[in-house]
N, C-alpha and C. Protein backbone atom coordinates (compact mmCIF):
# COMPACT_ATOMS: atom_id res chain seq x y z
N UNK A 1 98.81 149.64 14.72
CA UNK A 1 98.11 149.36 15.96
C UNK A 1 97.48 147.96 15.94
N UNK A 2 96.92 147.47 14.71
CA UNK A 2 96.12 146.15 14.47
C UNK A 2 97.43 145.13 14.68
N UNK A 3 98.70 145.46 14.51
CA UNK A 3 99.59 144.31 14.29
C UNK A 3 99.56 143.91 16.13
N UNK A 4 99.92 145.49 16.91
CA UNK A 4 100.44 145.23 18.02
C UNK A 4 98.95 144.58 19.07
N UNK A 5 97.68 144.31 18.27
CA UNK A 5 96.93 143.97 19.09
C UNK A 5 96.77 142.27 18.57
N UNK A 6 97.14 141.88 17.37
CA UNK A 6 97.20 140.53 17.26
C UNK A 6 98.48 140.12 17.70
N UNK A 7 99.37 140.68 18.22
CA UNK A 7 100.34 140.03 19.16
C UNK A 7 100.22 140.13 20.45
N UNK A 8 99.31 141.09 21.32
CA UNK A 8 99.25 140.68 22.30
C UNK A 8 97.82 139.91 22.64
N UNK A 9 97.46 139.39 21.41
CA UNK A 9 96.04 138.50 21.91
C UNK A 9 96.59 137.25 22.07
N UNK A 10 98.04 136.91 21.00
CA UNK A 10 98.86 135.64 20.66
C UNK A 10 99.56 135.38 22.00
N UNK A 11 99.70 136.46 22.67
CA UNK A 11 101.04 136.42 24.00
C UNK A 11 100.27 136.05 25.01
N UNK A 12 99.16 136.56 25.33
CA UNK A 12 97.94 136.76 26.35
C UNK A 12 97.16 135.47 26.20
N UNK A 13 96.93 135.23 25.11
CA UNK A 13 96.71 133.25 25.04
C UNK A 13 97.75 132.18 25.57
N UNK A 14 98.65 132.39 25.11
CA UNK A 14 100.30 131.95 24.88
C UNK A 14 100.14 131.44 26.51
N UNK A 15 100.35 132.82 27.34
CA UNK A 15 100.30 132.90 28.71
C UNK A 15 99.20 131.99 29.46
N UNK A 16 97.98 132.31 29.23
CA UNK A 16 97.08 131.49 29.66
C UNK A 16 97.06 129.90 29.74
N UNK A 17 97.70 129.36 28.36
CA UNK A 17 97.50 128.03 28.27
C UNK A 17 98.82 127.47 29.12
N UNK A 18 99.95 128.06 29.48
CA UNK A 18 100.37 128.10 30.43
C UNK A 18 100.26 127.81 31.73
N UNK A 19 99.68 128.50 32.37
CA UNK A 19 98.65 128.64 33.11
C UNK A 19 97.80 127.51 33.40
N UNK A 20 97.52 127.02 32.18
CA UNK A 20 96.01 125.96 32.39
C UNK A 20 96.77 124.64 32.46
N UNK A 21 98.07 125.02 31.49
CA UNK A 21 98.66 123.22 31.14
C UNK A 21 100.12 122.85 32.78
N UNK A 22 100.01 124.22 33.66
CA UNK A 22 100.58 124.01 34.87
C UNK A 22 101.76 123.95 34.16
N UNK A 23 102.41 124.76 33.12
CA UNK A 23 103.93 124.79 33.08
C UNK A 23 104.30 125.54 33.65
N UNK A 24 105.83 125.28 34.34
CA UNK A 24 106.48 125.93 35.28
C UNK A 24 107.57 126.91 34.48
N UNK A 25 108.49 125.79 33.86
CA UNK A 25 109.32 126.05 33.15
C UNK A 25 109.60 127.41 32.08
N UNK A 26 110.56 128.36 31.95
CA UNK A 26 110.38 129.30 30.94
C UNK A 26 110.38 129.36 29.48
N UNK A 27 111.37 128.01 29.49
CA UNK A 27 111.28 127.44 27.87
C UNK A 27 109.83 126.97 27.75
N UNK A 28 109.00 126.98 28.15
CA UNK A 28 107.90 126.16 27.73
C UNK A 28 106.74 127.27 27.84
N UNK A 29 106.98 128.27 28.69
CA UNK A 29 106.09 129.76 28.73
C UNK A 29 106.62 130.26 27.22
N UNK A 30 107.90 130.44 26.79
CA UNK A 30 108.01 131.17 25.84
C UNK A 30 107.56 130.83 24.91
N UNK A 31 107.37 129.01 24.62
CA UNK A 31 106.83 128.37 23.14
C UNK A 31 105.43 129.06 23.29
N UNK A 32 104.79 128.46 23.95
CA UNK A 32 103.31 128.47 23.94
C UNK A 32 103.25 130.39 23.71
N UNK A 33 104.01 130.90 24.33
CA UNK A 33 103.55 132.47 23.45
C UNK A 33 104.12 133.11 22.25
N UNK A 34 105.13 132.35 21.63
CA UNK A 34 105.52 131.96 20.42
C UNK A 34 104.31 131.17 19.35
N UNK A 35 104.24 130.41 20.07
CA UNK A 35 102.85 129.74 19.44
C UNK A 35 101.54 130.68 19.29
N UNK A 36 101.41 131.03 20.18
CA UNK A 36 100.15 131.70 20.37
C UNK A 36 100.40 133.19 19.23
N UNK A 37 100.90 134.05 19.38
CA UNK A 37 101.66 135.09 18.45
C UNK A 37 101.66 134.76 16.72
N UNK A 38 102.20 133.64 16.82
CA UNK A 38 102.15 132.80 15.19
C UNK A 38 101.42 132.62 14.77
N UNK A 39 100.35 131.90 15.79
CA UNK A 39 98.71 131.57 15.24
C UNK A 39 97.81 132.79 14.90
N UNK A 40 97.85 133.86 15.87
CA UNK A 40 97.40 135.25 15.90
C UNK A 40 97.52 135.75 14.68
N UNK A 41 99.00 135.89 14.39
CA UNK A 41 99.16 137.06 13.07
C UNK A 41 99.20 136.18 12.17
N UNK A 42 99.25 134.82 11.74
CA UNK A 42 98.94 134.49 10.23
C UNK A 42 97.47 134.37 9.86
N UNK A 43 96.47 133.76 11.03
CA UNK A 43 95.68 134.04 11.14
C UNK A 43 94.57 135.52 10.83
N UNK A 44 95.10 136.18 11.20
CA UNK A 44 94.88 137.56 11.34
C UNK A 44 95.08 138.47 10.25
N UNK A 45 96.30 138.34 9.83
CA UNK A 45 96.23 138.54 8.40
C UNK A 45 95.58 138.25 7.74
N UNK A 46 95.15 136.75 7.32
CA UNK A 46 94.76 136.21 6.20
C UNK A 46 93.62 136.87 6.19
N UNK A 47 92.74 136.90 7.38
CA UNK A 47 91.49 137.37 7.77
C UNK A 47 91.02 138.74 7.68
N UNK A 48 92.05 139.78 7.51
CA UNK A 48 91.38 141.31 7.35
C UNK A 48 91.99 141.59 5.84
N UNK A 49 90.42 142.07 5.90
CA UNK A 49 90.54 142.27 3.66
C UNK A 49 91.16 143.43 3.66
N UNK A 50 91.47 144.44 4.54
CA UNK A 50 92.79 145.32 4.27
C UNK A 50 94.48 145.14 4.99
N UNK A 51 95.16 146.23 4.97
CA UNK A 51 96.31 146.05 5.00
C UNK A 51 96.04 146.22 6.85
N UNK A 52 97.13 145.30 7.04
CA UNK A 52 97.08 144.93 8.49
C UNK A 52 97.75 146.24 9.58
N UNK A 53 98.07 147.74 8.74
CA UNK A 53 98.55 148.60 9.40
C UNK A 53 97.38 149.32 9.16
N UNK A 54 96.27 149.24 8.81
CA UNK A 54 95.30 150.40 8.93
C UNK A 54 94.31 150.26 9.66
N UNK A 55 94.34 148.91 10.45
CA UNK A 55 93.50 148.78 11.22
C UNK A 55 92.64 146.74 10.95
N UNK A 56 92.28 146.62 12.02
CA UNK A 56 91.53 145.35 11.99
C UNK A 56 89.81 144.58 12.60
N UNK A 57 89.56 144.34 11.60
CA UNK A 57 87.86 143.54 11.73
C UNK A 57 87.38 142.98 13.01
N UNK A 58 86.50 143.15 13.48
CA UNK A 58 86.12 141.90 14.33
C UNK A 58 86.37 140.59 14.14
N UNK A 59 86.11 140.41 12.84
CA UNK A 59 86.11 138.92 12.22
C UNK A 59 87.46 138.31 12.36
N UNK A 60 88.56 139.57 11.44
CA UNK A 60 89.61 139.45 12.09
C UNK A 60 90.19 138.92 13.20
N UNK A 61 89.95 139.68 13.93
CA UNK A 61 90.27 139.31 15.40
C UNK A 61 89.72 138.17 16.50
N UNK A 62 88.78 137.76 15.80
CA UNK A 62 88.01 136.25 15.90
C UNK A 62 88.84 135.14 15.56
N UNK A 63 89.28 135.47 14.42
CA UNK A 63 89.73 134.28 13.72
C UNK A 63 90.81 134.23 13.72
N UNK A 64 92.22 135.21 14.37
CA UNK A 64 92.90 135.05 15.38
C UNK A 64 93.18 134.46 16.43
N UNK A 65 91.83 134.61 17.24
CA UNK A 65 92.04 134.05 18.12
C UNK A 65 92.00 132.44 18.04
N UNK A 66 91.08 132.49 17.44
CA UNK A 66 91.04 130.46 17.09
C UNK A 66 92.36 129.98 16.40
N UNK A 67 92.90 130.98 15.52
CA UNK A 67 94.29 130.46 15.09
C UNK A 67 95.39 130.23 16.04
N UNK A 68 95.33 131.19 17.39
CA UNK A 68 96.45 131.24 18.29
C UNK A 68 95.89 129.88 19.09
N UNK A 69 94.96 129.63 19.38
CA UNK A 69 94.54 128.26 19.71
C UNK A 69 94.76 127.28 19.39
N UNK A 70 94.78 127.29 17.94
CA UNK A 70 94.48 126.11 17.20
C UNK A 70 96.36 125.65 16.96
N UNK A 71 97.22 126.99 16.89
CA UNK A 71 98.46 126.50 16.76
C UNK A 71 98.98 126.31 18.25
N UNK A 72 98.25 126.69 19.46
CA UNK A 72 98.71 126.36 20.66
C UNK A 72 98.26 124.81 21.03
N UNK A 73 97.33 124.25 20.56
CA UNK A 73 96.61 122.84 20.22
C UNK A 73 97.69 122.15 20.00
N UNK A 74 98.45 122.23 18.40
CA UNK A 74 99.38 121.90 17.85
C UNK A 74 100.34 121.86 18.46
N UNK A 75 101.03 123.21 19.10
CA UNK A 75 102.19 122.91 19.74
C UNK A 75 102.20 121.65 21.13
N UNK A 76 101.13 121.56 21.89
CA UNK A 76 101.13 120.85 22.82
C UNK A 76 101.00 119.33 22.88
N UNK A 77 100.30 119.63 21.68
CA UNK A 77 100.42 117.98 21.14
C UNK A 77 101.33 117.36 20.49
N UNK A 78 102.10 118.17 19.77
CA UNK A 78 103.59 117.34 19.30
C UNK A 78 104.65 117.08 20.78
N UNK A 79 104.47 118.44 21.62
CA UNK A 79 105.48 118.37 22.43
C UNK A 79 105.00 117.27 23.41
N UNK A 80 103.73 116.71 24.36
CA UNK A 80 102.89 115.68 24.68
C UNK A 80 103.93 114.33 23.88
N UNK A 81 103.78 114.25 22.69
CA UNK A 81 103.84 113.06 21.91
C UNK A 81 105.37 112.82 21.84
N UNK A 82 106.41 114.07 21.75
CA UNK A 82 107.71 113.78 21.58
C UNK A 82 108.13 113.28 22.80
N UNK A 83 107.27 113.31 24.26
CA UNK A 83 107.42 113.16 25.87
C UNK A 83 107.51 111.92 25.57
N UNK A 84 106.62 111.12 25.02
CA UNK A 84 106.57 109.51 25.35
C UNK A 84 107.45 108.63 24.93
């Protein structure tokens, strides 16, 4: 259950920044929730001191979220920089 909720916090970000950065395009919806998903669960993992099928922390799930950010950051800024 903890896995399928750090993927849809990664997808549900993913989506949003979408949203915010006015992409239209589907290749570019799918990175950013690719991105967002990636950041989530490595994040997320690293972060709950048990096994990621028995359940997950607040802290956890905090520090998820800043990871799905922080690699949605990343993705936008390489793709920004490869534009110019």
């Amino acid at each position: 259950m903890a896995l399928l909720l750090l993927i849809a916090v990664g997808a549900i970000l993913g989506w949003l920044a979408s949203i915010i950065l006015q992409l239209d395009e589907f290749q570019e919806l799918a990175l950013n929730m690719a991105a967002g998903i990636g950041g989530a669960l490595v994040f997320g993992v690293m972060a709950n001191r048990e096994s990621i099928l028995h359940g997950i922390s607040g802290t956890a799930l905090l520090l998820s979220t800043l990871g799905a950010i922080a690699s949605l950051i990343a993705v936008n800024s390489l793709r920004n920089m490869l534009a110019q």
